[in-house]
C-alpha atoms as a PDB file:
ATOM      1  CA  UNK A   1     -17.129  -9.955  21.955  1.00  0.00           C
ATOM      2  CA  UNK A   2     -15.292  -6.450  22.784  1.00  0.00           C
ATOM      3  CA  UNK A   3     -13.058  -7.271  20.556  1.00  0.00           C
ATOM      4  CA  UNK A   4     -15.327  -8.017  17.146  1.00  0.00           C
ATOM      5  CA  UNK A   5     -17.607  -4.736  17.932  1.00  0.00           C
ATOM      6  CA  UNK A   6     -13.728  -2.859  17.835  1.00  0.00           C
ATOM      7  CA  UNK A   7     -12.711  -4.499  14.529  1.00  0.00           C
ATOM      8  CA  UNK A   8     -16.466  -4.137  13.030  1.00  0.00           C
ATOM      9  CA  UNK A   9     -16.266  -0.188  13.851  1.00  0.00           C
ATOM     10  CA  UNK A  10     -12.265   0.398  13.354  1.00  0.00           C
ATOM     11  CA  UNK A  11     -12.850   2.792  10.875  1.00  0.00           C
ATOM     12  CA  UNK A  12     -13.428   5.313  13.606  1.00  0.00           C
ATOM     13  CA  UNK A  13     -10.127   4.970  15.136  1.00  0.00           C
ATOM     14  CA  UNK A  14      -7.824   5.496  12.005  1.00  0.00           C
ATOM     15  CA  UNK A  15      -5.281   8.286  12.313  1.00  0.00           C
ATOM     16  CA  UNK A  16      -5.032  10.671   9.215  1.00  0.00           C
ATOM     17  CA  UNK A  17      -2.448  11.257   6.981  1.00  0.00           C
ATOM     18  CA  UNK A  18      -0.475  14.108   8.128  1.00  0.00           C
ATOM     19  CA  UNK A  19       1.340  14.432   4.543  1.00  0.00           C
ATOM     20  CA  UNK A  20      -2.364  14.103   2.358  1.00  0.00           C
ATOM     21  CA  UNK A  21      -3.625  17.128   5.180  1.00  0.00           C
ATOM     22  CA  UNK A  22      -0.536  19.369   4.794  1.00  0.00           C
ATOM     23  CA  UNK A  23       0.642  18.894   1.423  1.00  0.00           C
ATOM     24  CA  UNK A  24      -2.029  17.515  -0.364  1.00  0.00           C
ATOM     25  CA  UNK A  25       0.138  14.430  -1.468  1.00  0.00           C
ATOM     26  CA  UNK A  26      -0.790  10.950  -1.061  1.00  0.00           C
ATOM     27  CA  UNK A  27       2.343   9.126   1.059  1.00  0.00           C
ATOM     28  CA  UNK A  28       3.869   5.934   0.232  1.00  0.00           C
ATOM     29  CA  UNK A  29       1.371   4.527   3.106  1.00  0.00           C
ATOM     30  CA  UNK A  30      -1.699   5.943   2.163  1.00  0.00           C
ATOM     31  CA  UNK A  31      -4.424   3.315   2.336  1.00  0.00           C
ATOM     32  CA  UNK A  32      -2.766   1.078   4.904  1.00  0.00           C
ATOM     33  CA  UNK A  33      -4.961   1.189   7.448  1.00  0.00           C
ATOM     34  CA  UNK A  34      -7.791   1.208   5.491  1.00  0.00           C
ATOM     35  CA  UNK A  35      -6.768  -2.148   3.794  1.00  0.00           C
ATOM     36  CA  UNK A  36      -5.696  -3.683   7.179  1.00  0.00           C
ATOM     37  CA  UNK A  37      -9.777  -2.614   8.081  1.00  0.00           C
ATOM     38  CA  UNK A  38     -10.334  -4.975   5.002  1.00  0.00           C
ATOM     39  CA  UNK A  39      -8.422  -7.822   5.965  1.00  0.00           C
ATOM     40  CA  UNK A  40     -10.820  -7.824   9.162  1.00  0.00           C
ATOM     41  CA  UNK A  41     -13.978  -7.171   8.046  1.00  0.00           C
ATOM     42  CA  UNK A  42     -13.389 -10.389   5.241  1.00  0.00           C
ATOM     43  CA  UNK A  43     -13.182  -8.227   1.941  1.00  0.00           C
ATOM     44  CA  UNK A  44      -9.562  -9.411   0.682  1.00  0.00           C
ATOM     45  CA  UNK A  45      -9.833  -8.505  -2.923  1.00  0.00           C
ATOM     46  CA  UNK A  46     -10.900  -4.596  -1.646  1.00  0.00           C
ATOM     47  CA  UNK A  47      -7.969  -5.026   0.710  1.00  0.00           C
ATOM     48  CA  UNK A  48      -6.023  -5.582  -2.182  1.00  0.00           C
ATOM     49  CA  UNK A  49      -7.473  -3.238  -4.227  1.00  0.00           C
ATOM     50  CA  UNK A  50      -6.722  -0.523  -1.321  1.00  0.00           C
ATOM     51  CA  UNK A  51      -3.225  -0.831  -0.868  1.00  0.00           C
ATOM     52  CA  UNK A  52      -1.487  -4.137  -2.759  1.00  0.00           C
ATOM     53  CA  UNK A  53       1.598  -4.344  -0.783  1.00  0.00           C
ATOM     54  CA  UNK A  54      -0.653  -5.488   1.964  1.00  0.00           C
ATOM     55  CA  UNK A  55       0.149  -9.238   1.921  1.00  0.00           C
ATOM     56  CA  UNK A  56       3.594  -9.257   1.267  1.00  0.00           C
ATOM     57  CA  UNK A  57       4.015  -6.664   3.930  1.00  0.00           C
ATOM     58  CA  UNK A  58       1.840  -9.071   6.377  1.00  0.00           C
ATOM     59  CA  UNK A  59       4.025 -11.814   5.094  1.00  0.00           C
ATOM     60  CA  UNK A  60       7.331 -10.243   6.112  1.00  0.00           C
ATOM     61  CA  UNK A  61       5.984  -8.902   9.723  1.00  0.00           C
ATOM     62  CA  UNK A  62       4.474 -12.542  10.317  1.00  0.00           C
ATOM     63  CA  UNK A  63       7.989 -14.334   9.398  1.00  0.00           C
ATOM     64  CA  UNK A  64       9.921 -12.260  11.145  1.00  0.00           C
ATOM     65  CA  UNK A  65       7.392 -12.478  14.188  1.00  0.00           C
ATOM     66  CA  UNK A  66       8.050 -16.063  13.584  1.00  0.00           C
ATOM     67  CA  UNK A  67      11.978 -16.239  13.257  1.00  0.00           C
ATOM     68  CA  UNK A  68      12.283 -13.837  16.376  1.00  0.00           C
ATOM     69  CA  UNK A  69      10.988 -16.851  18.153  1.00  0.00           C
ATOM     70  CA  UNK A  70      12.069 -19.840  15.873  1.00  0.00           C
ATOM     71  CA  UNK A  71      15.279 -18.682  14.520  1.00  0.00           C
ATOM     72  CA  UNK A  72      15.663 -20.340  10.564  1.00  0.00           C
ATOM     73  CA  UNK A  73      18.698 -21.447   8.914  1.00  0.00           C
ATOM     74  CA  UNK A  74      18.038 -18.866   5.894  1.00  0.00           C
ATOM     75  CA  UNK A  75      16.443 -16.296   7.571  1.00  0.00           C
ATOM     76  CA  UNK A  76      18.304 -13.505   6.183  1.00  0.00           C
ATOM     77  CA  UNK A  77      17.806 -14.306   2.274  1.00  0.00           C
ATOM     78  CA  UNK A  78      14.101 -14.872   2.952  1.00  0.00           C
ATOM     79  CA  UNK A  79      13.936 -11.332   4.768  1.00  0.00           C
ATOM     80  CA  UNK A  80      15.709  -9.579   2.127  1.00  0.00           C
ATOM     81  CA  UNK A  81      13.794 -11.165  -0.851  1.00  0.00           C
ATOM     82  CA  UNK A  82      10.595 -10.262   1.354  1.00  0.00           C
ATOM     83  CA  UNK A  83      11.676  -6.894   2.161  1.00  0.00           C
ATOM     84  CA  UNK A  84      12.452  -6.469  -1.584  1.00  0.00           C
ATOM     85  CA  UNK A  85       9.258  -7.578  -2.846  1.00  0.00           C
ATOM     86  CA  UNK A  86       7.484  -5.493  -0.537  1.00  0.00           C
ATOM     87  CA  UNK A  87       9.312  -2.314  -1.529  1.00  0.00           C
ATOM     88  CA  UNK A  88       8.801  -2.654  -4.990  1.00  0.00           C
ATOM     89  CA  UNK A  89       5.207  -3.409  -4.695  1.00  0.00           C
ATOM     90  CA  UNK A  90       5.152  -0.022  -2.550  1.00  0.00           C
ATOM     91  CA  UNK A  91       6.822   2.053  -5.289  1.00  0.00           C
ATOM     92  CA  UNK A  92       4.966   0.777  -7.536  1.00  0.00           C
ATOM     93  CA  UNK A  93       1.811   1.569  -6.236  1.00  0.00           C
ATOM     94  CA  UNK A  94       2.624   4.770  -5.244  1.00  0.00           C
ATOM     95  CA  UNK A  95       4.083   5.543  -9.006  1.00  0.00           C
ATOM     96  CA  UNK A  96       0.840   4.513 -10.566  1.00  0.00           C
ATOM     97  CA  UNK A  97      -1.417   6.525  -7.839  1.00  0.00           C
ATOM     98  CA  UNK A  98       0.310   9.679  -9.608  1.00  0.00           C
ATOM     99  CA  UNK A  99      -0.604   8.396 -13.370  1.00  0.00           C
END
């Protein structure tokens, strides 16, 4: 029960963003935890929305979570394709934030 009321009021726990408060700059991570706040209250479009590298970076922590315990034959190709995907959806979205 603990646990829901944490998750319901998260939002009070986020840490800022050091690089939006000192530079004014959105970072590459900016809306992370925010999204990740999504994911639990239910809203996975807004999560989306948010910060869209937020699945494929879920993805790629959950397989490797998985392969750390469950070692794969092609583990490596699916980390790097993962990894890749993730990046570019990262750049990406923080290319467009300045457009």
């Amino acid at each position: 029960m603990r646990l829901a009321v944490f998750f319901l009021h998260i939002e009070d726990y986020m840490l800022p963003c050091f690089s939006k408060k000192i530079f004014g700059l959105d970072c590459p991570g900016c809306g992370i935890q925010r999204s990740v706040a999504l994911i639990f209250q239910g809203d996975f479009i807004a999560a989306f929305k948010m910060y869209p590298a937020i699945y494929a970076l879920l993805l790629l922590l959950g397989f490797l979570l998985v392969d750390n315990f469950y070692p794969m034959k092609f583990a490596n190709k699916i980390i790097i394709t993962l990894t890749t995907i993730t990046v570019v959806l990262i750049l990406i979205n923080y290319i467009l934030k300045f457009l």
